[in-house]
N, C-alpha and C. Protein backbone atom coordinates (compact mmCIF):
# COMPACT_ATOMS: atom_id res chain seq x y z
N UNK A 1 67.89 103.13 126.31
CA UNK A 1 68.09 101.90 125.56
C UNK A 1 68.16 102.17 124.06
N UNK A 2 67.43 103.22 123.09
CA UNK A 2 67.28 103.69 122.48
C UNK A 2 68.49 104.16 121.35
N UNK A 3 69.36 104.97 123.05
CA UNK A 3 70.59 105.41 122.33
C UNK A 3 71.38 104.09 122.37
N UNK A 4 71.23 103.48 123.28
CA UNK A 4 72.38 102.38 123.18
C UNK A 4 72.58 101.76 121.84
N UNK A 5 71.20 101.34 121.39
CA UNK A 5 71.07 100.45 120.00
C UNK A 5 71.77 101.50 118.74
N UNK A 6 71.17 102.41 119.15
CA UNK A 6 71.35 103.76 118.14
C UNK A 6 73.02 104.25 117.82
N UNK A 7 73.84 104.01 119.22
CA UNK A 7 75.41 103.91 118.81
C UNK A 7 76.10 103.02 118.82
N UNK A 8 75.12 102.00 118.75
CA UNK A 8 75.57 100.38 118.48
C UNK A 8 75.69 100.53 116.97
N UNK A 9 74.77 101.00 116.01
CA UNK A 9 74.53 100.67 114.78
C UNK A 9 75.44 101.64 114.29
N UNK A 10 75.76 102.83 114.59
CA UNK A 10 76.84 103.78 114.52
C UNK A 10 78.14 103.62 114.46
N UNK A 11 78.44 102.55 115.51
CA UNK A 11 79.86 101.88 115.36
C UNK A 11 79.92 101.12 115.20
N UNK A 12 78.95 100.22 114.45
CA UNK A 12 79.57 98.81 113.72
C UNK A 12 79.22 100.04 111.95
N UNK A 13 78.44 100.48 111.64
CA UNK A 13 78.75 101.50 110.51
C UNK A 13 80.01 101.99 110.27
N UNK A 14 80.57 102.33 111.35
CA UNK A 14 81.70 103.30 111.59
C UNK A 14 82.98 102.06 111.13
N UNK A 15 83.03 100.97 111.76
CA UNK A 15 84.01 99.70 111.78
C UNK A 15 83.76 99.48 110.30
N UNK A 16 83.00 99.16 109.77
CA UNK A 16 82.36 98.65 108.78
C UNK A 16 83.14 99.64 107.46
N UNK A 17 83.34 101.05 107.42
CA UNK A 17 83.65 101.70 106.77
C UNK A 17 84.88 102.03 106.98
N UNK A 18 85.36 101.89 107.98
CA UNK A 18 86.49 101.43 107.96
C UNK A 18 87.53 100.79 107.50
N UNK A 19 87.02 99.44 107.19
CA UNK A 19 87.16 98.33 106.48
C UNK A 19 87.16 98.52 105.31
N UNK A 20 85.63 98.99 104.79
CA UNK A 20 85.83 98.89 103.51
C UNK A 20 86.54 99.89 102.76
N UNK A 21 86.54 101.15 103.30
CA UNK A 21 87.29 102.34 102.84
C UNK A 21 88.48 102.07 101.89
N UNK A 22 89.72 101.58 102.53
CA UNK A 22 90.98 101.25 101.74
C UNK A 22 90.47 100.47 100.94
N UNK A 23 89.66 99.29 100.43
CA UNK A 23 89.19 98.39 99.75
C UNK A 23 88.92 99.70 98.64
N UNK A 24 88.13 100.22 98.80
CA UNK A 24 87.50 101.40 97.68
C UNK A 24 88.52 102.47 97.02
N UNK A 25 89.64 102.51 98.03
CA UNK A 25 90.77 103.53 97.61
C UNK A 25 91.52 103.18 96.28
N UNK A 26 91.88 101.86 96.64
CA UNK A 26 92.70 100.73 96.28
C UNK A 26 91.84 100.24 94.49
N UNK A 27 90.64 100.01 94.38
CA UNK A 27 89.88 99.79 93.08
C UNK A 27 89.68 101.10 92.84
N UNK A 28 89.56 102.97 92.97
CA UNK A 28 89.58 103.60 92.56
C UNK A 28 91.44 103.91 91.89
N UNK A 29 92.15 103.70 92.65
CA UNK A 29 93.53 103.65 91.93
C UNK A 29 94.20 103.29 90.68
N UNK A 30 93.26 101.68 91.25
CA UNK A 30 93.30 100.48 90.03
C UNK A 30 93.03 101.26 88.77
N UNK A 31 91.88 101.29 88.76
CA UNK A 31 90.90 101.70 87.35
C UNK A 31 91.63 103.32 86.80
N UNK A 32 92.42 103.78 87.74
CA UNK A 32 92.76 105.40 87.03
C UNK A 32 93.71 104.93 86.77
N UNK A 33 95.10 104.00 87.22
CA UNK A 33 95.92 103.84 87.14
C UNK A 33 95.55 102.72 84.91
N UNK A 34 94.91 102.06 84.87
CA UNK A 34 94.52 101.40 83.67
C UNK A 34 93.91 102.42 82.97
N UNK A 35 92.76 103.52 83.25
CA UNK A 35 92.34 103.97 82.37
C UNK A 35 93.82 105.03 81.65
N UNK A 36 94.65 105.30 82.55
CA UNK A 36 95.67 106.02 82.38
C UNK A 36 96.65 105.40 81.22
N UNK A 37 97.06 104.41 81.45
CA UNK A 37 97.66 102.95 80.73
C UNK A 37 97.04 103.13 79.20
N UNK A 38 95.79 102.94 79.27
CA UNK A 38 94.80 103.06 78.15
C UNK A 38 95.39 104.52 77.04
N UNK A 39 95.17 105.17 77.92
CA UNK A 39 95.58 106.69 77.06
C UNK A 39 97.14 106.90 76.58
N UNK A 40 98.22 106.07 77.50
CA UNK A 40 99.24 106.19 76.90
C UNK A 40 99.45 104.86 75.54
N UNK A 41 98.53 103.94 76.10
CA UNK A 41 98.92 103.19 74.93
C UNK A 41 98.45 103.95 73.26
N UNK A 42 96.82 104.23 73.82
CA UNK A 42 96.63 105.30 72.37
C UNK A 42 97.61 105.87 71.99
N UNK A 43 98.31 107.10 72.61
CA UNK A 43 99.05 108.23 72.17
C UNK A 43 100.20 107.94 71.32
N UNK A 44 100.66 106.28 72.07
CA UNK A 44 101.74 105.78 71.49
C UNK A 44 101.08 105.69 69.99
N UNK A 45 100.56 104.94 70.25
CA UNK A 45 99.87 104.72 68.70
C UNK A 45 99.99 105.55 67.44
N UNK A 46 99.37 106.81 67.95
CA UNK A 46 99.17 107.88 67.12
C UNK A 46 100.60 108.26 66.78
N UNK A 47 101.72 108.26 67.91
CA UNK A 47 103.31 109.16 67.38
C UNK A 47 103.37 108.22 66.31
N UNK A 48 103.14 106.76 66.66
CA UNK A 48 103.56 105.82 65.33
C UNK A 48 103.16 106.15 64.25
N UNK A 49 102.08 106.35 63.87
CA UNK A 49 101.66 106.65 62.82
C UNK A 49 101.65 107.77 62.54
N UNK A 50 102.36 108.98 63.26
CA UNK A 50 102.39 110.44 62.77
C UNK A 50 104.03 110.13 62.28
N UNK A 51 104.70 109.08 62.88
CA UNK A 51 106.11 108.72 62.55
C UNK A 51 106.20 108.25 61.09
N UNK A 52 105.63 107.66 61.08
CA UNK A 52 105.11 106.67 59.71
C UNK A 52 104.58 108.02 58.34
N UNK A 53 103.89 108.58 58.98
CA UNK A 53 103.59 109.63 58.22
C UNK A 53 104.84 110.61 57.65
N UNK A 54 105.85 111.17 58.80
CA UNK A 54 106.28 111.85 58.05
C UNK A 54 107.73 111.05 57.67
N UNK A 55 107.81 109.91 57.48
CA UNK A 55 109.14 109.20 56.97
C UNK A 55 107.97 109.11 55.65
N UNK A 56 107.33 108.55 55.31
CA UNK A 56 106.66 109.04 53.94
C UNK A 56 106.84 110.00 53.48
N UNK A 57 106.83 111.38 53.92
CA UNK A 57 106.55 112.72 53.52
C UNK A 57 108.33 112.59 52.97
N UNK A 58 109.23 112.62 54.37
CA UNK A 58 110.79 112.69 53.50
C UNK A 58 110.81 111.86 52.74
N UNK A 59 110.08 110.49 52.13
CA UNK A 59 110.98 109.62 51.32
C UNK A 59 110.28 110.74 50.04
N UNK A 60 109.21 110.86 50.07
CA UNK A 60 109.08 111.46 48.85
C UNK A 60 110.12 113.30 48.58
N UNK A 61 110.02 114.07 49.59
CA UNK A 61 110.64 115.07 49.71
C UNK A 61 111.78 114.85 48.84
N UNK A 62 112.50 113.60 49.38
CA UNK A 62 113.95 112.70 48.62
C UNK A 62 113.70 112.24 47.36
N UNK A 63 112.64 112.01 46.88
CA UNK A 63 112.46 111.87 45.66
C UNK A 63 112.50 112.62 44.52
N UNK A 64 111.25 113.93 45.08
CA UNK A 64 111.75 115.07 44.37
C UNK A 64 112.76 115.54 43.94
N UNK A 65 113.56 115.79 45.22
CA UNK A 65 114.94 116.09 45.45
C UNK A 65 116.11 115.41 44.22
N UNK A 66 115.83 114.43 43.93
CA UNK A 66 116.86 113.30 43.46
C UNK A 66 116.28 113.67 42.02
N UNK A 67 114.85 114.15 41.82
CA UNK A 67 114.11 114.17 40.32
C UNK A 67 114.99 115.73 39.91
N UNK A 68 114.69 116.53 40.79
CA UNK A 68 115.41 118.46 40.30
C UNK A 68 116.59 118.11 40.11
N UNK A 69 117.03 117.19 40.81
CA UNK A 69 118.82 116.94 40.82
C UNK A 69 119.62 116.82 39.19
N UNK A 70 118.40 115.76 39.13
CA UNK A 70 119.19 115.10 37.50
C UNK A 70 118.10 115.95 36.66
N UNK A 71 117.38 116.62 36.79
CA UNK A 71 116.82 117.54 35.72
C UNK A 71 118.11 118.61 35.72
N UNK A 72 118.67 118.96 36.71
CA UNK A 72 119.52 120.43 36.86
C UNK A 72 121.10 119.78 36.39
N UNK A 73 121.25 119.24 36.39
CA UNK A 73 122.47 117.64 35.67
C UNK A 73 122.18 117.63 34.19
N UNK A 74 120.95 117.55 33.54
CA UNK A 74 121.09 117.27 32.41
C UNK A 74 120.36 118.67 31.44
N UNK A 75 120.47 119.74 32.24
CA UNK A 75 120.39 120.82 31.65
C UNK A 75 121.59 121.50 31.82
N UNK A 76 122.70 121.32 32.12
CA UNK A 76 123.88 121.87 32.12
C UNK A 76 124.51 121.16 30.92
């Protein structure tokens, strides 16, 4: 009688995890699939502002550029 109860509770455990298993697959997906989301939205972020950064760097580069220009213009 013992065992009976004993693989009674075994296979409603067993059913039971069953069930919930894909439930658990499915919210571990979720959350990697967002934390993932998360990291590309950062990264985006950062090209922007490394973008931003170096269109600064050429406007000034172009500045220089345009300053030697007419220094080398009005020393001829």
């Amino acid at each position: 009688m013992n065992s009976l109860i004993f693989s009674n509770i075994v296979g409603f455990f067993l059913v039971i995890s069953l069930y919930i298993l894909p439930f658990i697959i499915i919210i571990k997906i979720y959350y990697a699939f967002k934390r993932n989301e998360k990291r590309k939205d950062e990264m985006l972020k950062i090209e922007k502002q490394n973008a931003i950064l170096l269109q600064k760097r050429m406007d000034e580069m172009n500045n220089r550029l345009s300053d030697i220009e007419k220094f080398l213009k009005e020393v001829d």
